[in-house]
C-alpha atoms as a PDB file:
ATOM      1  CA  UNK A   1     -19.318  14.789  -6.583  1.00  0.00           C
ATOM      2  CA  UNK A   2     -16.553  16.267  -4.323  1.00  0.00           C
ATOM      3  CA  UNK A   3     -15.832  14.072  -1.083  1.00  0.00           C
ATOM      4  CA  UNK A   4     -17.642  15.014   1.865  1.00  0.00           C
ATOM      5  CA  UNK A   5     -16.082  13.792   4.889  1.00  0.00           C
ATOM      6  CA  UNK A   6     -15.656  10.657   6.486  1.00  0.00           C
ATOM      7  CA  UNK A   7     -12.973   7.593   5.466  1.00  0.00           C
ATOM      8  CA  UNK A   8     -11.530   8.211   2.145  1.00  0.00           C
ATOM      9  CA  UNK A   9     -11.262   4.824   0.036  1.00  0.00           C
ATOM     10  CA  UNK A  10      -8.924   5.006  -3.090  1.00  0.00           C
ATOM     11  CA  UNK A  11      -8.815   1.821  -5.314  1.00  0.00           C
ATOM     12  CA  UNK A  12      -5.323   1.453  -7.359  1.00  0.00           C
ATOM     13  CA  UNK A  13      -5.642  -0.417 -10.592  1.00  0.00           C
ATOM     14  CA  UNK A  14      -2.589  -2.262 -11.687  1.00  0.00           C
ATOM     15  CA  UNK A  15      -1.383  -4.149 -14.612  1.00  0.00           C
ATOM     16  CA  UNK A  16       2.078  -5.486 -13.913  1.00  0.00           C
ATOM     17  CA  UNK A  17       4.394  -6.975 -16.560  1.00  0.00           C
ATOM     18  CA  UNK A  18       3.932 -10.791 -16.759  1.00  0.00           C
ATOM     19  CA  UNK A  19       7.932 -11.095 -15.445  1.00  0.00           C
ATOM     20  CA  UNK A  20       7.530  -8.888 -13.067  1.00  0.00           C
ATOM     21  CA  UNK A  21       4.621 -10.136 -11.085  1.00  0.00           C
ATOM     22  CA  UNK A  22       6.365 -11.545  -7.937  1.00  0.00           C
ATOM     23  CA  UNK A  23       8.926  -8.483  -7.406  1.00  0.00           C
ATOM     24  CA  UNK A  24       6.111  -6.223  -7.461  1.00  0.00           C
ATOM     25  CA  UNK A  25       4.071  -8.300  -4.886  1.00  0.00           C
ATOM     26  CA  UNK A  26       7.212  -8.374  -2.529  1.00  0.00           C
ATOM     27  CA  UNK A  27       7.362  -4.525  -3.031  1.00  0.00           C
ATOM     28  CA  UNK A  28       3.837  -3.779  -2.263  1.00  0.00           C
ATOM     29  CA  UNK A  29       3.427  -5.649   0.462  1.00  0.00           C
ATOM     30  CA  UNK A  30       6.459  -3.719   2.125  1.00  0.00           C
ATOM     31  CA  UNK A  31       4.684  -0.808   1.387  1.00  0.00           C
ATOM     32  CA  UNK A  32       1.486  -1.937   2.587  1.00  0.00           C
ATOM     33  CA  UNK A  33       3.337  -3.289   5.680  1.00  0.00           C
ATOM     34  CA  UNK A  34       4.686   0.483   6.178  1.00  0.00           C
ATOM     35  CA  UNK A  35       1.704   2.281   5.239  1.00  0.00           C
ATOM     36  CA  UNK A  36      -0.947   0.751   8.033  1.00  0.00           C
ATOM     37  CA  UNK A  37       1.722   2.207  10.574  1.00  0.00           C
ATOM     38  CA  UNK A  38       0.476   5.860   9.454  1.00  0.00           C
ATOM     39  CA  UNK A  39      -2.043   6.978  11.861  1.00  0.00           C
ATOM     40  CA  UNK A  40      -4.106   8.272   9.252  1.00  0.00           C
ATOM     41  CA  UNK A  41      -4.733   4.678   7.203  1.00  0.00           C
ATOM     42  CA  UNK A  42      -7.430   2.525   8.409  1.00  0.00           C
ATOM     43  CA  UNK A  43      -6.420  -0.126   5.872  1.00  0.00           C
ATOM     44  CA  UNK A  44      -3.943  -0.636   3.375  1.00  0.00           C
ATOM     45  CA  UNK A  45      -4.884  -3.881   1.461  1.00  0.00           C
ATOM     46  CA  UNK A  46      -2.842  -5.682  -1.639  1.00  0.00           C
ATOM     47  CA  UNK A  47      -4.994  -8.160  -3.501  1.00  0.00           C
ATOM     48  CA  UNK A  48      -3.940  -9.754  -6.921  1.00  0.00           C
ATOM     49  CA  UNK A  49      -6.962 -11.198  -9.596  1.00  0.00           C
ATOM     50  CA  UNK A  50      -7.322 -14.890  -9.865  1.00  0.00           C
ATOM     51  CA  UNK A  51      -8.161 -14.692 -13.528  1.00  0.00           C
ATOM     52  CA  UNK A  52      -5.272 -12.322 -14.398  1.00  0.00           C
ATOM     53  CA  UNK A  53      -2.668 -12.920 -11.954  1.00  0.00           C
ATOM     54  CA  UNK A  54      -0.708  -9.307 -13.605  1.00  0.00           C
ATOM     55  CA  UNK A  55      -3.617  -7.284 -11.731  1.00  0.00           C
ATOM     56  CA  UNK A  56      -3.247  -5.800  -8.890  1.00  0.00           C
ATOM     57  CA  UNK A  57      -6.145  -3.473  -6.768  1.00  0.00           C
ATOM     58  CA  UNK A  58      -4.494  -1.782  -4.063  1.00  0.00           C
ATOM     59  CA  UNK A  59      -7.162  -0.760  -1.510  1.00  0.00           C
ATOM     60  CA  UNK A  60      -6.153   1.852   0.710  1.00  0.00           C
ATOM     61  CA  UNK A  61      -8.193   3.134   3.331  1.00  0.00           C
ATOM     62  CA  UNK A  62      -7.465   6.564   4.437  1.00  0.00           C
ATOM     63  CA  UNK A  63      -9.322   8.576   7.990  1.00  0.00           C
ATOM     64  CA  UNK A  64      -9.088  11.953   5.644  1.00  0.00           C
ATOM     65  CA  UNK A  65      -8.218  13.435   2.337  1.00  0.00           C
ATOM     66  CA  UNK A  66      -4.957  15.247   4.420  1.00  0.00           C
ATOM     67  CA  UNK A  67      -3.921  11.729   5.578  1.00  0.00           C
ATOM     68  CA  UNK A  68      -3.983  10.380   1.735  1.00  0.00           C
ATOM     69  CA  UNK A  69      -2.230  13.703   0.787  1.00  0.00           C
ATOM     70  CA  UNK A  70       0.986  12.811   3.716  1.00  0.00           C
ATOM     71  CA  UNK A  71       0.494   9.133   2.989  1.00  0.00           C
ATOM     72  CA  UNK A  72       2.680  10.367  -0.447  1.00  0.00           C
ATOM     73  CA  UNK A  73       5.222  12.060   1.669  1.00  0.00           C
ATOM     74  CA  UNK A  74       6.538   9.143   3.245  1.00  0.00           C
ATOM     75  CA  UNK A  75       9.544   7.490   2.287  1.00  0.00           C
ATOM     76  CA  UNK A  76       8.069   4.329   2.185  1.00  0.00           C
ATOM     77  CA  UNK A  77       5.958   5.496  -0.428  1.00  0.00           C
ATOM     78  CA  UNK A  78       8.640   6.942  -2.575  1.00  0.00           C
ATOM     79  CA  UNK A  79      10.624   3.898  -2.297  1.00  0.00           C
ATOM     80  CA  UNK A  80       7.514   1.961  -3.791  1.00  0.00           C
ATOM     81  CA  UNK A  81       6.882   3.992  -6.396  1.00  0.00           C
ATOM     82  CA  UNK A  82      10.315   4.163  -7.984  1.00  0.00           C
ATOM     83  CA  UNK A  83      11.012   0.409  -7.175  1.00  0.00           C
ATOM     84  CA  UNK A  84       8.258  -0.512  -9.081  1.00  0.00           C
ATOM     85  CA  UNK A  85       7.581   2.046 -11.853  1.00  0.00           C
ATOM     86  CA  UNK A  86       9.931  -0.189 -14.163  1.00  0.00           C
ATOM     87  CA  UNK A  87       7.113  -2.912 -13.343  1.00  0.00           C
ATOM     88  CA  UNK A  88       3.882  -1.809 -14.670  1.00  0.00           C
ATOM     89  CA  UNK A  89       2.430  -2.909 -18.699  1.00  0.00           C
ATOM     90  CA  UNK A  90       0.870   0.560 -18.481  1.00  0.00           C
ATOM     91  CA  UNK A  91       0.068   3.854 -15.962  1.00  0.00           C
ATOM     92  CA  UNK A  92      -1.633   2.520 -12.866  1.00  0.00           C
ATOM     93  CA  UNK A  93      -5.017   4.357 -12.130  1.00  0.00           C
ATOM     94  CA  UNK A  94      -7.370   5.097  -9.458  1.00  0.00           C
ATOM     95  CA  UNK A  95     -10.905   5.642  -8.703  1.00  0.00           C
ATOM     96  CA  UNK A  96     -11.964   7.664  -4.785  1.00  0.00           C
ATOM     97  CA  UNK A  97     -14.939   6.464  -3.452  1.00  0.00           C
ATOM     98  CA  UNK A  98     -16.666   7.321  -0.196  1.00  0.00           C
ATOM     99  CA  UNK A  99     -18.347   4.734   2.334  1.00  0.00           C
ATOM    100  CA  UNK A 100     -21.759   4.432   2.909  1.00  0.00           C
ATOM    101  CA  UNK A 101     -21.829   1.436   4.916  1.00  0.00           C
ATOM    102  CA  UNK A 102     -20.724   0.303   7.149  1.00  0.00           C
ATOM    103  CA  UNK A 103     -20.662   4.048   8.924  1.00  0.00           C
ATOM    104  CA  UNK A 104     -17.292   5.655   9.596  1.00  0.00           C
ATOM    105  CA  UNK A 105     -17.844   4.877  13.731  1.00  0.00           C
ATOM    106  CA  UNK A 106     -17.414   1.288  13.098  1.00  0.00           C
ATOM    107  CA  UNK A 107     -13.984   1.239  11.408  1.00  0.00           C
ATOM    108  CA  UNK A 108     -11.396   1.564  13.383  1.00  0.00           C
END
């Protein structure tokens, strides 16, 4: 199913190396602290598992599919991804999803 308007949420799934946990924290949160300037991210959240504190979900929240697209031409985001490439215990991934509640007029 191809996305069909509205916000554009992208979950990141990563597994950091187990002496690497706190640099890659630091460095996301920059990011994170970067990214919600873009006018075209609602949110940009960093959350760590309590049960496995090596993974990371980075929940980004974009208004469109164009704003996720210049979201990876920032420099912010290239400094984030080659600071912490070193970091990761394997390839992060991702999964798009699409809101269906609450409706796109109540996020701001």
């Amino acid at each position: 199913m191809a996305h069909t308007g509205g916000m554009l949420i992208v979950h990141v799934f990563v597994h950091v190396k187990a002496d690497r946990v706190e640099e890659f924290a630091a460095a996301s949160a920059e990011n994170a602290r970067n990214s919600i300037r873009e006018p075209g991210i609602s949110r940009f959240d960093v959350i760590r598992s309590i049960d496995d504190p090596t993974r990371f979900v980075l929940v980004e929240v974009y208004r469109t599919p164009e704003a996720a697209a210049a979201h990876k031409e920032t420099a912010h985001y290239a400094t984030w991804r080659d600071t912490v490439a070193d970091m990761m215990a394997e390839p992060r991934s991702s999964q798009k999803y699409t809101q269906v509640f609450p409706e796109a007029v109540f996020l701001v």
